[in-house]
N, C-alpha and C. Protein backbone atom coordinates (compact mmCIF):
# COMPACT_ATOMS: atom_id res chain seq x y z
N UNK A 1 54.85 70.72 48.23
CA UNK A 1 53.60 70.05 47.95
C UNK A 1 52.87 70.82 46.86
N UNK A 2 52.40 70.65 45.89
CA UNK A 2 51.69 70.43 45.04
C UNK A 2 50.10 70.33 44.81
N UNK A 3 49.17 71.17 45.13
CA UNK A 3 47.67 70.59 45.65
C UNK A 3 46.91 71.14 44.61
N UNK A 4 45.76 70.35 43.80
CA UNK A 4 45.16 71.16 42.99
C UNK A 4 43.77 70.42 43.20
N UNK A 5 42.73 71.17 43.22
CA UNK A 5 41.08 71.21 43.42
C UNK A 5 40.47 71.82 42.70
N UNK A 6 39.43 71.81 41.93
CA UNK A 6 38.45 71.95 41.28
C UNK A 6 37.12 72.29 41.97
N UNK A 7 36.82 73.46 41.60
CA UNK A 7 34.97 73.30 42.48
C UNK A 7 34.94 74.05 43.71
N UNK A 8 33.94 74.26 44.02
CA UNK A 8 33.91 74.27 45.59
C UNK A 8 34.41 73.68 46.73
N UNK A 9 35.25 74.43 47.35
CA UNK A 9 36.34 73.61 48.33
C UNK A 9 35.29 73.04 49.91
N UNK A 10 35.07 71.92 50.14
CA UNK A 10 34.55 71.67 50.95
C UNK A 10 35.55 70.90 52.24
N UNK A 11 36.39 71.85 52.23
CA UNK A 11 37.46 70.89 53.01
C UNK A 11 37.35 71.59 54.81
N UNK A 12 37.41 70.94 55.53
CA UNK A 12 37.36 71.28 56.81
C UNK A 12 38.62 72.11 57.66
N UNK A 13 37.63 72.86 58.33
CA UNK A 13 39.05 74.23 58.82
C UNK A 13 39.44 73.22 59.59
N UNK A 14 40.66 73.50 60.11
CA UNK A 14 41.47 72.76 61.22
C UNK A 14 40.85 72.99 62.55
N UNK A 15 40.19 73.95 63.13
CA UNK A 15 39.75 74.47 64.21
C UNK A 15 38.62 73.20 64.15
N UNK A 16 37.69 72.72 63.09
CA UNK A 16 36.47 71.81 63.01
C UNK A 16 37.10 70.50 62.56
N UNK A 17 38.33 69.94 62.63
CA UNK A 17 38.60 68.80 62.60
C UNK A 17 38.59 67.63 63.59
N UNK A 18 38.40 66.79 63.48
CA UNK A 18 37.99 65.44 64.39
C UNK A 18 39.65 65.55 65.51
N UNK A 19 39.64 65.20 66.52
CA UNK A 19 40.71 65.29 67.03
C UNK A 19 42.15 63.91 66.85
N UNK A 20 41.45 62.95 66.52
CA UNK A 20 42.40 61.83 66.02
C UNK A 20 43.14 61.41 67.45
N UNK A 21 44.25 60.95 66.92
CA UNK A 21 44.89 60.05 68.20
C UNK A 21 46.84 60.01 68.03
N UNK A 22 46.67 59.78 69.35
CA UNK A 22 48.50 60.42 69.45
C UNK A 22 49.36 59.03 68.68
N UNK A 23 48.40 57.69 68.56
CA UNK A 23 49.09 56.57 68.35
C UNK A 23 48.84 56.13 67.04
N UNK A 24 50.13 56.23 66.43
CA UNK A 24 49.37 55.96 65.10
C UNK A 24 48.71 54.35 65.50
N UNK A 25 47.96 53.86 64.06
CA UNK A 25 47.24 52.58 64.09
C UNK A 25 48.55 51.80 63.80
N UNK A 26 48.25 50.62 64.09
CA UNK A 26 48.95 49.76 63.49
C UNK A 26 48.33 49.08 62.32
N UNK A 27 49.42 49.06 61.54
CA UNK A 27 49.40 48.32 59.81
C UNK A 27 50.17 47.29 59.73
N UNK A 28 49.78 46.37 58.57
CA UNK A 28 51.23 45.87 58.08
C UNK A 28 53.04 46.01 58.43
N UNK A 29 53.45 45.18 58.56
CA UNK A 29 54.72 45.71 58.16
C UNK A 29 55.31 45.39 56.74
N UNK A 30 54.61 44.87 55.73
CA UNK A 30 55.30 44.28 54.85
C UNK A 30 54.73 44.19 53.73
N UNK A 31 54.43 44.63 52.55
CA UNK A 31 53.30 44.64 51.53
C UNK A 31 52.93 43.59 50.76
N UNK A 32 51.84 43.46 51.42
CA UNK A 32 51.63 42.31 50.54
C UNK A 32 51.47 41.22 49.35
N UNK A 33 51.22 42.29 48.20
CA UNK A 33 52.16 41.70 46.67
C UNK A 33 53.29 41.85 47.40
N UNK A 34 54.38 42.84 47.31
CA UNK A 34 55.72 42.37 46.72
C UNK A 34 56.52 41.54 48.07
N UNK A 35 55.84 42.27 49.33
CA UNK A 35 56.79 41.20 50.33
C UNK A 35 57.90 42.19 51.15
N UNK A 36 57.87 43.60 50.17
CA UNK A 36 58.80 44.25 50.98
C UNK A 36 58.19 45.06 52.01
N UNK A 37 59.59 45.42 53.21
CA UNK A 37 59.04 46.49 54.10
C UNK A 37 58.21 48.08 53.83
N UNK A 38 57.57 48.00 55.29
CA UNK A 38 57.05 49.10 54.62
C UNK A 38 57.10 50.39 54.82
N UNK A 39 57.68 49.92 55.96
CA UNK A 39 57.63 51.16 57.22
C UNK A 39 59.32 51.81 57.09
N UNK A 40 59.89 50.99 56.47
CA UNK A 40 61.61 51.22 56.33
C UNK A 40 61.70 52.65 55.72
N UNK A 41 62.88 53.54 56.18
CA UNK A 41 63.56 54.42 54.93
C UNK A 41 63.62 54.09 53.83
N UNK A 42 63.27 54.72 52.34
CA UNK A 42 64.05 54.06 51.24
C UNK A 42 65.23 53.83 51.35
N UNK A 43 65.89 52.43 50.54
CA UNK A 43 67.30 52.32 50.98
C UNK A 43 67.89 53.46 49.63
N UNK A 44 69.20 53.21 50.11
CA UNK A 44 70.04 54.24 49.83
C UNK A 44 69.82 53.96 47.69
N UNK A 45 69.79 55.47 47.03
CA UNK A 45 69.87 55.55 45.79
C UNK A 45 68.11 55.16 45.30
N UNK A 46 67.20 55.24 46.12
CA UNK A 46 65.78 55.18 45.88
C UNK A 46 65.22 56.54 46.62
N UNK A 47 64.38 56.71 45.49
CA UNK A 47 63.37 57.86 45.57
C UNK A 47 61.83 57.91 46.23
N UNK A 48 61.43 59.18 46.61
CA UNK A 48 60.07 58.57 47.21
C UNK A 48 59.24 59.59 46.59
N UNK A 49 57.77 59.02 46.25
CA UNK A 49 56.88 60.36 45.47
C UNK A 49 55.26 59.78 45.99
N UNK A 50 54.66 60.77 46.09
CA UNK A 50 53.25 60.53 46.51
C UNK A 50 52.25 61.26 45.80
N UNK A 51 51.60 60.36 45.43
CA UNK A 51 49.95 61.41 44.91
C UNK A 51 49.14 60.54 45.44
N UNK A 52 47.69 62.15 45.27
CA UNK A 52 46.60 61.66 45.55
C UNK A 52 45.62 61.36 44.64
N UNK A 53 45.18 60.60 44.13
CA UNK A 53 44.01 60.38 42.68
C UNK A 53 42.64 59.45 42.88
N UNK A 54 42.03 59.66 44.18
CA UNK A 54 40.71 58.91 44.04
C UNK A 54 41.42 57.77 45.14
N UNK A 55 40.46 56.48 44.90
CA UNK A 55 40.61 55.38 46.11
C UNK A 55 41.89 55.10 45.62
N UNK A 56 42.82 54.96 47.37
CA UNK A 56 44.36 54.48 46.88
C UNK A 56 44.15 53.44 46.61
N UNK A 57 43.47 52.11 47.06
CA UNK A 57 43.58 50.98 46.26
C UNK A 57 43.98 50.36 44.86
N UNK A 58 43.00 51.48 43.86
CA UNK A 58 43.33 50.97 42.43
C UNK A 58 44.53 52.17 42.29
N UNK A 59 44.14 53.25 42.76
CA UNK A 59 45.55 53.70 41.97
C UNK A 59 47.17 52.93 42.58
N UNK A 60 47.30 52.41 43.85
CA UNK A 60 48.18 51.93 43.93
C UNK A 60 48.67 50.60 43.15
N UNK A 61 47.65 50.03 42.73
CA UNK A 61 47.96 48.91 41.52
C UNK A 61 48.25 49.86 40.37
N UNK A 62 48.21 50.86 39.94
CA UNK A 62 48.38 51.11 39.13
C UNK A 62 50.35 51.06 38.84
N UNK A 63 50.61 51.74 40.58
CA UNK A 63 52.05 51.95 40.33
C UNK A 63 52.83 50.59 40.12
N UNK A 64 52.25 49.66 41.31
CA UNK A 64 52.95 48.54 41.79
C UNK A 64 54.06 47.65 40.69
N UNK A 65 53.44 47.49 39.49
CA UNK A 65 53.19 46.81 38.84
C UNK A 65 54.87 47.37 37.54
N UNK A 66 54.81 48.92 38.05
CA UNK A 66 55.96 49.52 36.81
C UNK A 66 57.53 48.89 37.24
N UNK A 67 58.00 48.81 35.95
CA UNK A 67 59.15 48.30 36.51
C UNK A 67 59.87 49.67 37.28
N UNK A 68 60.87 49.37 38.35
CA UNK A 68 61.52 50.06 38.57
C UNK A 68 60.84 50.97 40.05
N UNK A 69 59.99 50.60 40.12
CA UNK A 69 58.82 50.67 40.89
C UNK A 69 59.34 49.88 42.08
N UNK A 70 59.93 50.17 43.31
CA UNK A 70 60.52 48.83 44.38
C UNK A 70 59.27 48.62 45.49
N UNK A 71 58.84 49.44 45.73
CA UNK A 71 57.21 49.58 46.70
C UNK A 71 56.68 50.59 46.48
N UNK A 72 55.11 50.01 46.97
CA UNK A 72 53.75 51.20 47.28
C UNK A 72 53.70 51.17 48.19
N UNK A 73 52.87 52.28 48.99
CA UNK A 73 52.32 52.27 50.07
C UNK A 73 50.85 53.25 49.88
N UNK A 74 49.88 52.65 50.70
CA UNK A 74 48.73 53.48 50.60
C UNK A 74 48.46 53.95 52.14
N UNK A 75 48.04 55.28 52.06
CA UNK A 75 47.69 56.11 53.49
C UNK A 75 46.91 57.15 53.26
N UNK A 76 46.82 58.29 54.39
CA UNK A 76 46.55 59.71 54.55
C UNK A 76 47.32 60.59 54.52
N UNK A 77 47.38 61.44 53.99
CA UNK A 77 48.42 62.79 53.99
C UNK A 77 47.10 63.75 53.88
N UNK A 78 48.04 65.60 54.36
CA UNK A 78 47.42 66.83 53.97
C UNK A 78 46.29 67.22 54.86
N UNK A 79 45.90 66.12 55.90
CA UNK A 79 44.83 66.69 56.77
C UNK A 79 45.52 67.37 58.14
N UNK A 80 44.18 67.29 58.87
CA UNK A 80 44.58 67.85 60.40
C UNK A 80 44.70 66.83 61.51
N UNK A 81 44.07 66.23 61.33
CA UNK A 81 44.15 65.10 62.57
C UNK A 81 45.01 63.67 62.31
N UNK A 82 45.83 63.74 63.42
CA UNK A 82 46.50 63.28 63.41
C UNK A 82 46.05 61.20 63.87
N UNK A 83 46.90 60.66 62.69
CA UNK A 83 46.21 59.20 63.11
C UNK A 83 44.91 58.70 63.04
N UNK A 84 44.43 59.16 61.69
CA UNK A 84 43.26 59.06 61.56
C UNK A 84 42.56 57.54 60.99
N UNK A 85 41.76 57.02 61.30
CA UNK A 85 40.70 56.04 61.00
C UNK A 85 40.47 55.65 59.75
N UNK A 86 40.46 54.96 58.85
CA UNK A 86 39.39 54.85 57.67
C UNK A 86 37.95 55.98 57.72
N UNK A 87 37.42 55.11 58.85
CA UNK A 87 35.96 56.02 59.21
C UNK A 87 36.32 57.47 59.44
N UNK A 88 37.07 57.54 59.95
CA UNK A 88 36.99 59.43 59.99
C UNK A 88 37.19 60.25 58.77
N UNK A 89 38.57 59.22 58.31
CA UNK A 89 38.80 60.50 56.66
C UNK A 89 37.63 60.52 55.66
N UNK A 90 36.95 59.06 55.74
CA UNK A 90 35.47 59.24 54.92
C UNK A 90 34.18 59.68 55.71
N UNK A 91 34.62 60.81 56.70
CA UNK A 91 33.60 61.30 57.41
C UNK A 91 33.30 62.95 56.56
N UNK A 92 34.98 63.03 56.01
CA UNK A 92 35.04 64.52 55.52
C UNK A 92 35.62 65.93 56.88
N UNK A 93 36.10 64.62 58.09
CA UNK A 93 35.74 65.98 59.17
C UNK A 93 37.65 65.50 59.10
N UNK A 94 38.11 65.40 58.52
CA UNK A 94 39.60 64.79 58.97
C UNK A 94 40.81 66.06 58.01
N UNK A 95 40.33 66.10 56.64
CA UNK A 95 40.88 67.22 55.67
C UNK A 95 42.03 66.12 54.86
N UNK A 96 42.31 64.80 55.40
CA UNK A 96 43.15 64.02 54.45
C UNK A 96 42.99 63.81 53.33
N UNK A 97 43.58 62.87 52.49
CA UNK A 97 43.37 62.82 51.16
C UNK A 97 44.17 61.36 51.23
N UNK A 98 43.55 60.68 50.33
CA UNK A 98 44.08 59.05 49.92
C UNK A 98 45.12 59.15 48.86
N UNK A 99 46.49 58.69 49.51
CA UNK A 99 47.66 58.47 48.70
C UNK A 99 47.97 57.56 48.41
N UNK A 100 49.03 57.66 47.60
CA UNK A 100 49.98 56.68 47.42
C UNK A 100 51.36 56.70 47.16
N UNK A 101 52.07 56.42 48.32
CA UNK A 101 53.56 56.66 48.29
C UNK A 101 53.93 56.19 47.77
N UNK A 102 55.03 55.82 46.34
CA UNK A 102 55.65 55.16 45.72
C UNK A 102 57.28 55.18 46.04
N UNK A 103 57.99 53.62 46.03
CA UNK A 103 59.43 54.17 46.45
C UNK A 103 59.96 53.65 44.82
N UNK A 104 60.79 54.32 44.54
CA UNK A 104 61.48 53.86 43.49
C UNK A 104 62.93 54.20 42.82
N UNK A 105 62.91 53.71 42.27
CA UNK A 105 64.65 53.51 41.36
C UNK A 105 64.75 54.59 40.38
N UNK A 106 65.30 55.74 40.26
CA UNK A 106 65.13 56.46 39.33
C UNK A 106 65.80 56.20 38.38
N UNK A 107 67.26 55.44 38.19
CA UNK A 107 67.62 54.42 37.53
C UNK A 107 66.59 53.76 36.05
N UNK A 108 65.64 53.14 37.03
CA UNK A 108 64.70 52.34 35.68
C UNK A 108 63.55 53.07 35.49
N UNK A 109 63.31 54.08 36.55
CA UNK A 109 62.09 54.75 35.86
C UNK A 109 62.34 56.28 36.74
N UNK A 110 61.55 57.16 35.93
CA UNK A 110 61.59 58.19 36.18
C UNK A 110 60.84 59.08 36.79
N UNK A 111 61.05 59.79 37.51
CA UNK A 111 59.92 60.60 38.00
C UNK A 111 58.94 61.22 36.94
N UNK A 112 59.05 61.81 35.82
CA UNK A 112 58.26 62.39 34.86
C UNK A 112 57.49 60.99 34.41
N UNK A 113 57.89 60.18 34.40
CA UNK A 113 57.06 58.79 34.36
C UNK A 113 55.96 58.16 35.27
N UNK A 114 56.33 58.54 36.30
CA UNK A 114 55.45 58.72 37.31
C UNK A 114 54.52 59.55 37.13
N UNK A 115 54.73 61.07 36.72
CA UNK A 115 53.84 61.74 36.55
C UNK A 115 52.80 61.60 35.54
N UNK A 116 53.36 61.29 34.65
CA UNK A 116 52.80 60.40 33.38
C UNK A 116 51.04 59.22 33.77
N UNK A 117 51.73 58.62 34.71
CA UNK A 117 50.69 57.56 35.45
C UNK A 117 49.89 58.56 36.07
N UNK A 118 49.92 59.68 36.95
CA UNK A 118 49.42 60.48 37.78
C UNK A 118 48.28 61.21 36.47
N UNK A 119 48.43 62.00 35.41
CA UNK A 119 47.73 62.47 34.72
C UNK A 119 46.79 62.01 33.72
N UNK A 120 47.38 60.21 33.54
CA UNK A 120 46.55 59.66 32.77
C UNK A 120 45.61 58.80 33.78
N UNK A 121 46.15 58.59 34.47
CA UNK A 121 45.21 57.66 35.18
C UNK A 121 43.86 57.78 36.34
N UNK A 122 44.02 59.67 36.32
CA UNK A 122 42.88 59.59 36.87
C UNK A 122 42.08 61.10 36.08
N UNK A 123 41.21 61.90 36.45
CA UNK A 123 40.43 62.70 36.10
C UNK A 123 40.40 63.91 36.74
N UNK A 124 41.68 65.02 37.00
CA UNK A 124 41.79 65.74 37.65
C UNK A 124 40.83 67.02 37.93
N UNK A 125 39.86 67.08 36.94
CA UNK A 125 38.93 68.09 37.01
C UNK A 125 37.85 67.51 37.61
N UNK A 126 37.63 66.73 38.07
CA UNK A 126 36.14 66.31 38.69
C UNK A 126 36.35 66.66 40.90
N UNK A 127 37.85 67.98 40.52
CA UNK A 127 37.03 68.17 42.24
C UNK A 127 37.37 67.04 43.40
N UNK A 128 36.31 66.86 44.09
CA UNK A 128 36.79 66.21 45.38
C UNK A 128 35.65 64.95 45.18
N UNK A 129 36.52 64.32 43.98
CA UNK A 129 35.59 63.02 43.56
C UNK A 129 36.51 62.25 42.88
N UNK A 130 36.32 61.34 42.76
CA UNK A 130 36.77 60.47 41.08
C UNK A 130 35.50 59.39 40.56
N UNK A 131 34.87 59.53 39.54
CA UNK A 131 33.57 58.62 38.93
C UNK A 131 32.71 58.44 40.86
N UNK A 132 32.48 57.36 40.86
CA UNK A 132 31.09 57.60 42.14
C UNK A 132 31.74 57.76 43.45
N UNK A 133 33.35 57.67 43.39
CA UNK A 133 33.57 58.07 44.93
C UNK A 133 33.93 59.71 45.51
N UNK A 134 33.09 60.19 46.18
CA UNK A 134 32.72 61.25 46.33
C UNK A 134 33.21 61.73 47.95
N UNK A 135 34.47 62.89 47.82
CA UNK A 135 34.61 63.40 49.05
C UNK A 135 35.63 64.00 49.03
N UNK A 136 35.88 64.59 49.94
CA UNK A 136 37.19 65.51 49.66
C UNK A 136 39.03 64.61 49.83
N UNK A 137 38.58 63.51 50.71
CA UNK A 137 39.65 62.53 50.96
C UNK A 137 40.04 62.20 48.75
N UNK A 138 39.12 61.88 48.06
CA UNK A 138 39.58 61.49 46.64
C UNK A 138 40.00 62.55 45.95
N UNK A 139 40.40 63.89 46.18
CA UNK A 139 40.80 64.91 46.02
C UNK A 139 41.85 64.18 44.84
N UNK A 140 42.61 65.36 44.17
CA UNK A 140 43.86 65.24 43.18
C UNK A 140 45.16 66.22 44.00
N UNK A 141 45.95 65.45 44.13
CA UNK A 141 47.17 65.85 44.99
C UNK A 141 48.49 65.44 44.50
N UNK A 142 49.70 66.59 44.49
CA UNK A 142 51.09 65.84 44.06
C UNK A 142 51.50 66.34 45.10
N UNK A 143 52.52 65.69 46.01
CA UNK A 143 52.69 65.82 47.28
C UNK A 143 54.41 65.58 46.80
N UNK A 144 55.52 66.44 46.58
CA UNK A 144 56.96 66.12 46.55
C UNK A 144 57.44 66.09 47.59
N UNK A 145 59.04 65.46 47.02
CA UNK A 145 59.94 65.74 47.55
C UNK A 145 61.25 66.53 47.02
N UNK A 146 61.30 67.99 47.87
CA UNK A 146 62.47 68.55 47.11
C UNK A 146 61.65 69.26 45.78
N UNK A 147 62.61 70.51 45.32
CA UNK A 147 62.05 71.42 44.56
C UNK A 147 62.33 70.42 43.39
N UNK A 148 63.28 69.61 43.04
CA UNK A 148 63.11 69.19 41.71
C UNK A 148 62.20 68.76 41.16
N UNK A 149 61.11 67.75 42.09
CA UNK A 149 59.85 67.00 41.78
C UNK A 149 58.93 68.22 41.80
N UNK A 150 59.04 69.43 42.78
CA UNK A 150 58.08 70.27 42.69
C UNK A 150 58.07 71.04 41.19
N UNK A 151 59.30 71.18 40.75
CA UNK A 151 59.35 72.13 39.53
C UNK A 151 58.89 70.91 38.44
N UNK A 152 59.12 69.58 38.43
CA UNK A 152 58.67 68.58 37.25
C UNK A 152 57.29 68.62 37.50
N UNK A 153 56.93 68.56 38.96
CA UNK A 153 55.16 68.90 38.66
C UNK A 153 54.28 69.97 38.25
N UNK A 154 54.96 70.83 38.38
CA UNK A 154 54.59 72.22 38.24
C UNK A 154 54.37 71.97 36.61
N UNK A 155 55.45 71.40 35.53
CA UNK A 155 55.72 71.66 34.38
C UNK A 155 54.28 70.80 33.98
């Protein structure tokens, strides 16, 4: 994993985190642009990569849309409590951060391409914000898999 912050870290010790719940929530099973599963393994010869850049909403349109790109998914990663709420991670007492899992074809697109979207598309120095949404959940996060993505993010 990959984590970079700006500023004063206002992130919550684990000892002061909300306690969450043993079950995860239930979601979707199926995304709604493209139609595919969501909850599945990537199938075989697809890749998986996650960042964090502000509300997953728009940044996950951002990915959806690339070719080569087979699904998004938007969630929580990097906190303490487990199974957490909407309301809790925007409480600040949770330590998550808003992602976006991308599965994809490395075939038609590339991971450094990905990263590409990750650095232009949001504002990595503004801390535990992006423009008016404000908290430590909109944090800037590259979350890999495997040292190869760790060493392409690193670069």
């Amino acid at each position: 994993m990959f984590f970079m912050s700006r500023g004063k870290s206002q992130m919550v010790p684990r000892d002061q985190a909300l306690p969450g719940r043993g079950t995860p929530i239930a979601t979707a099973t199926t995304h709604f642009v493209t139609g595919r599963p969501l909850q599945a393994a990537p199938e075989a010869g697809l890749q998986e990569a996650m960042f964090g850049m502000g509300c997953f909403w728009g940044v996950e349109r951002m990915f959806w849309g690339i070719d080569g790109v087979w699904v998004t998914m938007v969630g929580y990663a990097a906190g303490h409590t487990p199974n957490p709420t909407y309301e809790e991670v925007c409480s600040g007492k949770t330590g998550h951060n808003e992602v976006v899992r991308v599965i994809f074809d490395p075939s038609r697109v590339s991971y450094e391409t990905l990263l590409k979207i990750f650095w232009e598309g949001h504002d990595p120095t503004q801390g535990m914000r992006q423009g008016n949404d404000r908290g430590t959940q909109y944090r800037s996060g590259i979350y890999t898999y495997g040292a190869e993505q760790a060493q392409a993010a690193q670069a």
